[in-house]
C-alpha atoms as a PDB file:
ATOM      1  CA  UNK A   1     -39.249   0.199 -31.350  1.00  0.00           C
ATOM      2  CA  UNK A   2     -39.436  -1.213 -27.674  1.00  0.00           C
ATOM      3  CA  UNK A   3     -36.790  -3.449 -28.406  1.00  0.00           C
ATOM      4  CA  UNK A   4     -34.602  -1.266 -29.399  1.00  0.00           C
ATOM      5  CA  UNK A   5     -35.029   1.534 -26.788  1.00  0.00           C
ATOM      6  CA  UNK A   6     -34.210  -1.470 -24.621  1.00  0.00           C
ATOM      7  CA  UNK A   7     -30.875  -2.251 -26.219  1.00  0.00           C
ATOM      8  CA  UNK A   8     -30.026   1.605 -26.330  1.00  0.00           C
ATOM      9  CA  UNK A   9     -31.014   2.055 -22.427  1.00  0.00           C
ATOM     10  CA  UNK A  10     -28.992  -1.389 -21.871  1.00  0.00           C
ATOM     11  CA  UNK A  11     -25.644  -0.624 -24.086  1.00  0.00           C
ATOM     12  CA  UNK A  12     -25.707   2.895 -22.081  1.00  0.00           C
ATOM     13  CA  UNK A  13     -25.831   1.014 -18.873  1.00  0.00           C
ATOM     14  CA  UNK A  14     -23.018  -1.362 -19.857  1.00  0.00           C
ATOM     15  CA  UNK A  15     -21.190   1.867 -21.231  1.00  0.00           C
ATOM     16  CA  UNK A  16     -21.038   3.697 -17.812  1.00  0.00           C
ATOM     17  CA  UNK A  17     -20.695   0.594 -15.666  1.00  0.00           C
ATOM     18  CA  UNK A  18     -17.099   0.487 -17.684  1.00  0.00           C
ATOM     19  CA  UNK A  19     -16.138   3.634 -17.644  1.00  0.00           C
ATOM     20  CA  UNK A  20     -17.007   3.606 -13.925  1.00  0.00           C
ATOM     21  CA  UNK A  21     -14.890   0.993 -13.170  1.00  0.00           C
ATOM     22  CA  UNK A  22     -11.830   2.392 -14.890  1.00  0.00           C
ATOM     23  CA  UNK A  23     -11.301   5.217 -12.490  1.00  0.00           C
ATOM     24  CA  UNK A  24      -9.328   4.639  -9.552  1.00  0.00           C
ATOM     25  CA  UNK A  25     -11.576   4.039  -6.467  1.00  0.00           C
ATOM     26  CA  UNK A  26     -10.182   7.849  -4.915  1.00  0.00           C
ATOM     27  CA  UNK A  27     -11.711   9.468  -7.657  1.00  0.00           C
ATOM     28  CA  UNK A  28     -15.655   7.006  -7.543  1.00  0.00           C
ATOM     29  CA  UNK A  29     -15.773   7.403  -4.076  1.00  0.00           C
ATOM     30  CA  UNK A  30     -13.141   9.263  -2.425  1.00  0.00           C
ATOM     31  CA  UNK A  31     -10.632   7.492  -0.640  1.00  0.00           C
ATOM     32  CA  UNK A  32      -7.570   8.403   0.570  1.00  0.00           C
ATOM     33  CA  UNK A  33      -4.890  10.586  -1.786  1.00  0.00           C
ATOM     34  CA  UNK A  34      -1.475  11.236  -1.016  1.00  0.00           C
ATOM     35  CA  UNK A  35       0.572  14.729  -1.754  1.00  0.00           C
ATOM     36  CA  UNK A  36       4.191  14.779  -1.383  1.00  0.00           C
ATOM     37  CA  UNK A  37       5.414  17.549  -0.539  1.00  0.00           C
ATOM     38  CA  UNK A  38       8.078  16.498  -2.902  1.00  0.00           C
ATOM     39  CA  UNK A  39       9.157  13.754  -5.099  1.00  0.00           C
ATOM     40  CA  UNK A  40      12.797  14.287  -5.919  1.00  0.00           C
ATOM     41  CA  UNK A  41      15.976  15.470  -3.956  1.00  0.00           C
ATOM     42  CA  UNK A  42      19.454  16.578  -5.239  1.00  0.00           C
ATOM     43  CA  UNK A  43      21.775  15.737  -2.177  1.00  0.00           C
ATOM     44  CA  UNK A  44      24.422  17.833  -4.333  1.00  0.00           C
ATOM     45  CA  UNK A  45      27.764  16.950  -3.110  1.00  0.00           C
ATOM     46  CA  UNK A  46      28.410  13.971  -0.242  1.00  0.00           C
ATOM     47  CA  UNK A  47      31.724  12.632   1.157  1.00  0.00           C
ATOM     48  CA  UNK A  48      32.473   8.962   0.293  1.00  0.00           C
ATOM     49  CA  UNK A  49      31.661   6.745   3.289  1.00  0.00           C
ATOM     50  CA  UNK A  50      29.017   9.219   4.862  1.00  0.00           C
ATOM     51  CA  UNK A  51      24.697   7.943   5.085  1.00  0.00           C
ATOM     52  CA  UNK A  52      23.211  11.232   3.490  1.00  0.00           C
ATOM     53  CA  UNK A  53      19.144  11.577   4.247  1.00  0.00           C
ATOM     54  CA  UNK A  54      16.519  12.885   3.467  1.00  0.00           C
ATOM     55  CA  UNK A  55      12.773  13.303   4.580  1.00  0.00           C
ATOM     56  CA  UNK A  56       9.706  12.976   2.458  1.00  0.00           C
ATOM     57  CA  UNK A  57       7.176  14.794   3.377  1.00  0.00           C
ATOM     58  CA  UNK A  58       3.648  13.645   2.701  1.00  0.00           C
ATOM     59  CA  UNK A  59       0.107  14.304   3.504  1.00  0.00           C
ATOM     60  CA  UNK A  60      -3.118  12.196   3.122  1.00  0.00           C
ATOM     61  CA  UNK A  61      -5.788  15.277   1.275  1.00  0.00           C
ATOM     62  CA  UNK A  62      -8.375  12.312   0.985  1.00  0.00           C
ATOM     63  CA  UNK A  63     -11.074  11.652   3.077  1.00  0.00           C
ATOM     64  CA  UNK A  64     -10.673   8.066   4.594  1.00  0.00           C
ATOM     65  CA  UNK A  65      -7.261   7.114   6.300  1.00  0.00           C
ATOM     66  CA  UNK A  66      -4.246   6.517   3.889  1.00  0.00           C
ATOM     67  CA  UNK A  67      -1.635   3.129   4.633  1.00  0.00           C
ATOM     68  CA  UNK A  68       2.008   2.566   3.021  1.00  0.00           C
ATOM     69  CA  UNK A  69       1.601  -0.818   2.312  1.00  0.00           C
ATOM     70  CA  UNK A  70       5.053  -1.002   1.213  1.00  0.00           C
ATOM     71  CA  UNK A  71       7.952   1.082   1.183  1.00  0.00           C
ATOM     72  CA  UNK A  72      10.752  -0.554  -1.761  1.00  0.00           C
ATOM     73  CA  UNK A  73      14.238   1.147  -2.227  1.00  0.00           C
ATOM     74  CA  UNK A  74      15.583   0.059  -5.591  1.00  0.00           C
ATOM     75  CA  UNK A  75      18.472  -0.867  -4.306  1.00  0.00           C
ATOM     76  CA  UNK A  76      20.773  -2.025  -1.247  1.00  0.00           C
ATOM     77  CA  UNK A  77      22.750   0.543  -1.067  1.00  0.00           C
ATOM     78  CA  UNK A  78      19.400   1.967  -0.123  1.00  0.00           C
ATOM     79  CA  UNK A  79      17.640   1.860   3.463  1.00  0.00           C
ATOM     80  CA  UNK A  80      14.378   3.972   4.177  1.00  0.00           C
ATOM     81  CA  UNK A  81      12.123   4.173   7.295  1.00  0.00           C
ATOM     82  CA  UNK A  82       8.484   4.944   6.631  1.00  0.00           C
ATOM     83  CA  UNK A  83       5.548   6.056   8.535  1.00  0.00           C
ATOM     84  CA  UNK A  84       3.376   2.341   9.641  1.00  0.00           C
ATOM     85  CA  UNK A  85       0.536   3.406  11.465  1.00  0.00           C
ATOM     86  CA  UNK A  86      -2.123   4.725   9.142  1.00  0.00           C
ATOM     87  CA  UNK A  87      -2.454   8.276   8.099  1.00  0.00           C
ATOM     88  CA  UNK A  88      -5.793   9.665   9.087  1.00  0.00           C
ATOM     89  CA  UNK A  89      -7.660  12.608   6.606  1.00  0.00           C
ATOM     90  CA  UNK A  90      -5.933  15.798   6.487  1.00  0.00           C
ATOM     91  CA  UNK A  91      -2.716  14.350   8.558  1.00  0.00           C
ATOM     92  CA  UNK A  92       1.113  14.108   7.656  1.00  0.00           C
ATOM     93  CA  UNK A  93       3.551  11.006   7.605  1.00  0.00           C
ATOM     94  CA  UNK A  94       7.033  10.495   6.181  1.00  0.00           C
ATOM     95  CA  UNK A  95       9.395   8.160   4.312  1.00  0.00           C
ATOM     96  CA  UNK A  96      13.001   8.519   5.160  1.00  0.00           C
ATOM     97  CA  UNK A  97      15.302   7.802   2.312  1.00  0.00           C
ATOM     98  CA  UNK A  98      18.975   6.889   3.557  1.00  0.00           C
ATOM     99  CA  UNK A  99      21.922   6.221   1.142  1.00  0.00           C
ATOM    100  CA  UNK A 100      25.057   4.783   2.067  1.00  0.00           C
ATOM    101  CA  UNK A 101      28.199   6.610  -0.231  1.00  0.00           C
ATOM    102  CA  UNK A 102      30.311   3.497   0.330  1.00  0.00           C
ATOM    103  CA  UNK A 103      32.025   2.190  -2.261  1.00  0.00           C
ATOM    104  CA  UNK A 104      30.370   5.375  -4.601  1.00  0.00           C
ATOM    105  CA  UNK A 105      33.339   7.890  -4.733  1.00  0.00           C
ATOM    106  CA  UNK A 106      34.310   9.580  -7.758  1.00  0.00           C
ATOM    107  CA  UNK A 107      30.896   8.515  -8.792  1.00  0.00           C
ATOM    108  CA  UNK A 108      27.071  10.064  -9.226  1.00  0.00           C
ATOM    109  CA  UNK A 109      24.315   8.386  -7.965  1.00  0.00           C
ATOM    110  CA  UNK A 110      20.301   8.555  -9.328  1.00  0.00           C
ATOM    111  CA  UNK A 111      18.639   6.706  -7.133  1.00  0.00           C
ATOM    112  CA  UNK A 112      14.477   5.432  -6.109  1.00  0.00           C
ATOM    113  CA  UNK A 113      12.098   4.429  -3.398  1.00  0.00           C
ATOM    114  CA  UNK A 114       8.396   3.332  -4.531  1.00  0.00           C
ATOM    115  CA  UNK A 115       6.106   3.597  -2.335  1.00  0.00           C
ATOM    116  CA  UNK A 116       2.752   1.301  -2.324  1.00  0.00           C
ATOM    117  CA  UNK A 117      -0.445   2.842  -0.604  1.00  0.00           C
ATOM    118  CA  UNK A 118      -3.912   2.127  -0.007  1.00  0.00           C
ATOM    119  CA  UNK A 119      -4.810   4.760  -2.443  1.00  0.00           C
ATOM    120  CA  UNK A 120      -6.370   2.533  -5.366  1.00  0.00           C
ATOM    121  CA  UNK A 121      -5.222  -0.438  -7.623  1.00  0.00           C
ATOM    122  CA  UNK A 122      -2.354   1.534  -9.102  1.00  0.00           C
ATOM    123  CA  UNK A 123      -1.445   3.346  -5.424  1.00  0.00           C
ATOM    124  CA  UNK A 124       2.295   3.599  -6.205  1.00  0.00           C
ATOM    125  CA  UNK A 125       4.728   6.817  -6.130  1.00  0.00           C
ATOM    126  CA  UNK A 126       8.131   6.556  -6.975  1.00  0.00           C
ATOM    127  CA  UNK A 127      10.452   9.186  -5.238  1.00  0.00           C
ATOM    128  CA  UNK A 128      14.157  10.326  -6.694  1.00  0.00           C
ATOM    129  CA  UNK A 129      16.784  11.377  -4.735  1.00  0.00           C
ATOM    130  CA  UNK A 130      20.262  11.839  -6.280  1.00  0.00           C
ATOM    131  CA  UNK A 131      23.869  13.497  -6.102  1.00  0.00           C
ATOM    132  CA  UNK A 132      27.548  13.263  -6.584  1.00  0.00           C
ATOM    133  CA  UNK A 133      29.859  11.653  -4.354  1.00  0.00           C
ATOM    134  CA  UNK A 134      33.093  13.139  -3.715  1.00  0.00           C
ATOM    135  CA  UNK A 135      36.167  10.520  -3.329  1.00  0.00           C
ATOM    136  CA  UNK A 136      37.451   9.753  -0.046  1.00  0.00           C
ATOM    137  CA  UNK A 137      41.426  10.314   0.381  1.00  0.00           C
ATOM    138  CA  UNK A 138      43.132   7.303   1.898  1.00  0.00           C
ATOM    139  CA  UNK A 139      44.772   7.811   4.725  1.00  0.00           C
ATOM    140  CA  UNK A 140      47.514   6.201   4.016  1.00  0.00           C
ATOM    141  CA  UNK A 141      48.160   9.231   1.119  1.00  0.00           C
ATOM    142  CA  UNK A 142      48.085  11.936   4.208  1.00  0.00           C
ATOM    143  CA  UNK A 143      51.007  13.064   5.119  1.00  0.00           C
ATOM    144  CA  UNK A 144      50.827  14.879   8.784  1.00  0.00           C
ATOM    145  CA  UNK A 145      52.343  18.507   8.852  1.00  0.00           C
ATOM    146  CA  UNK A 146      55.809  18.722  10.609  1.00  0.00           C
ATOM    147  CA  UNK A 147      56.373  21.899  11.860  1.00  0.00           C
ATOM    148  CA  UNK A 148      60.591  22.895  11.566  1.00  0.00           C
ATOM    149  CA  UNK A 149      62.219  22.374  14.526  1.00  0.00           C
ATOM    150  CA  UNK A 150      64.117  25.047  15.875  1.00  0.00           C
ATOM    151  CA  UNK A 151      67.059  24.113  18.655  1.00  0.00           C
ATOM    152  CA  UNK A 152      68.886  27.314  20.057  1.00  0.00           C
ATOM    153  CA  UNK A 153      71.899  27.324  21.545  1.00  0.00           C
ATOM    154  CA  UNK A 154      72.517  28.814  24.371  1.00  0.00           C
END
C-alpha cells in the first residue's frame, strides 16, 4: 500500500511538473505581456509612388520590462522602425510600419510585420496593415490646359 501511495504522490508530481512547463513563462511567473493597441490597419486608398504609415501602438501590462527582439516585415516593399530600448512595466513603445506603393498601382496590397519579444518561447505578434493603391497617371498622358487666346484689334 506504501508503494503505491508512492507511485500515486510521484505520477502527480511528474503530472504538474508538465503541465507547468507548458505554459508560457508570462503566465508561471509573470513576465512581461504586450497589448497592441491594434493589430491591423486598412490604409484605404493610397496614390501609386507615395510611403503610406502607420503607428502601432503597444504597451508592456506585464510586470518585468518587455524587449522587441526582432521586428520582420514580410516583405521588401516593407520598411518598419521599432522601439529598441526596452519597455519597462506599465510603459508604451511603437513599431512603425512603412509601405512603399511603387510599382503597386491598379493593385491591393495585404501586407505583415511579426514582431519577436521577450514575452515567452512563442513571443511573436504578427500585425496587418493593408489597402488599395490607386494608379499613377503618366505624365506624359497630361495634357496642360491652354486657355483661347484672344487678340483684339484695335
Amino acid at each position: 500500500m506504501k508503494n503505491v501511495l508512492t507511485l500515486v504522490i510521484v505520477m502527480t508530481a511528474i503530472a504538474l511538473s508538465h503541465v507547468h512547463a507548458q505554459l508560457p513563462d508570462s503566465e508561471i511567473v509573470g513576465g512581461p505581456k504586450i497589448k497592441f493597441e491594434d493589430i491591423s490597419f486598412d490604409f484605404g486608398e493610397i496614390q501609386e509612388g507615395t510611403y503610406a504609415k502607420h503607428v502601432f501602438s503597444f504597451t508592456n501590462i506585464g510586470d518585468k520590462p518587455l524587449l522587441l527582439k526582432e521586428v520582420k516585415p514580410a516583405c521588401g516593399c516593407t520598411a518598419s522602425e521599432w522601439t529598441r530600448e526596452p519597455v519597462l512595466p506599465g510603459e508604451s513603445g511603437k513599431v512603425t510600419a512603412v509601405f512603399n506603393s511603387r510599382g503597386y498601382g491598379g493593385r491591393s496590397f495585404h501586407k505583415s510585420i511579426t514582431v519577436t519579444t521577450n514575452m515567452n518561447a512563442d513571443g511573436q505578434t504578427v500585425l496587418f496593415f493593408k489597402g488599395n493603391v490607386k494608379k499613377k497617371v503618366p505624365q506624359a498622358d497630361i495634357q496642360p490646359v491652354q486657355s483661347p487666346v484672344r487678340v483684339e484689334n484695335q
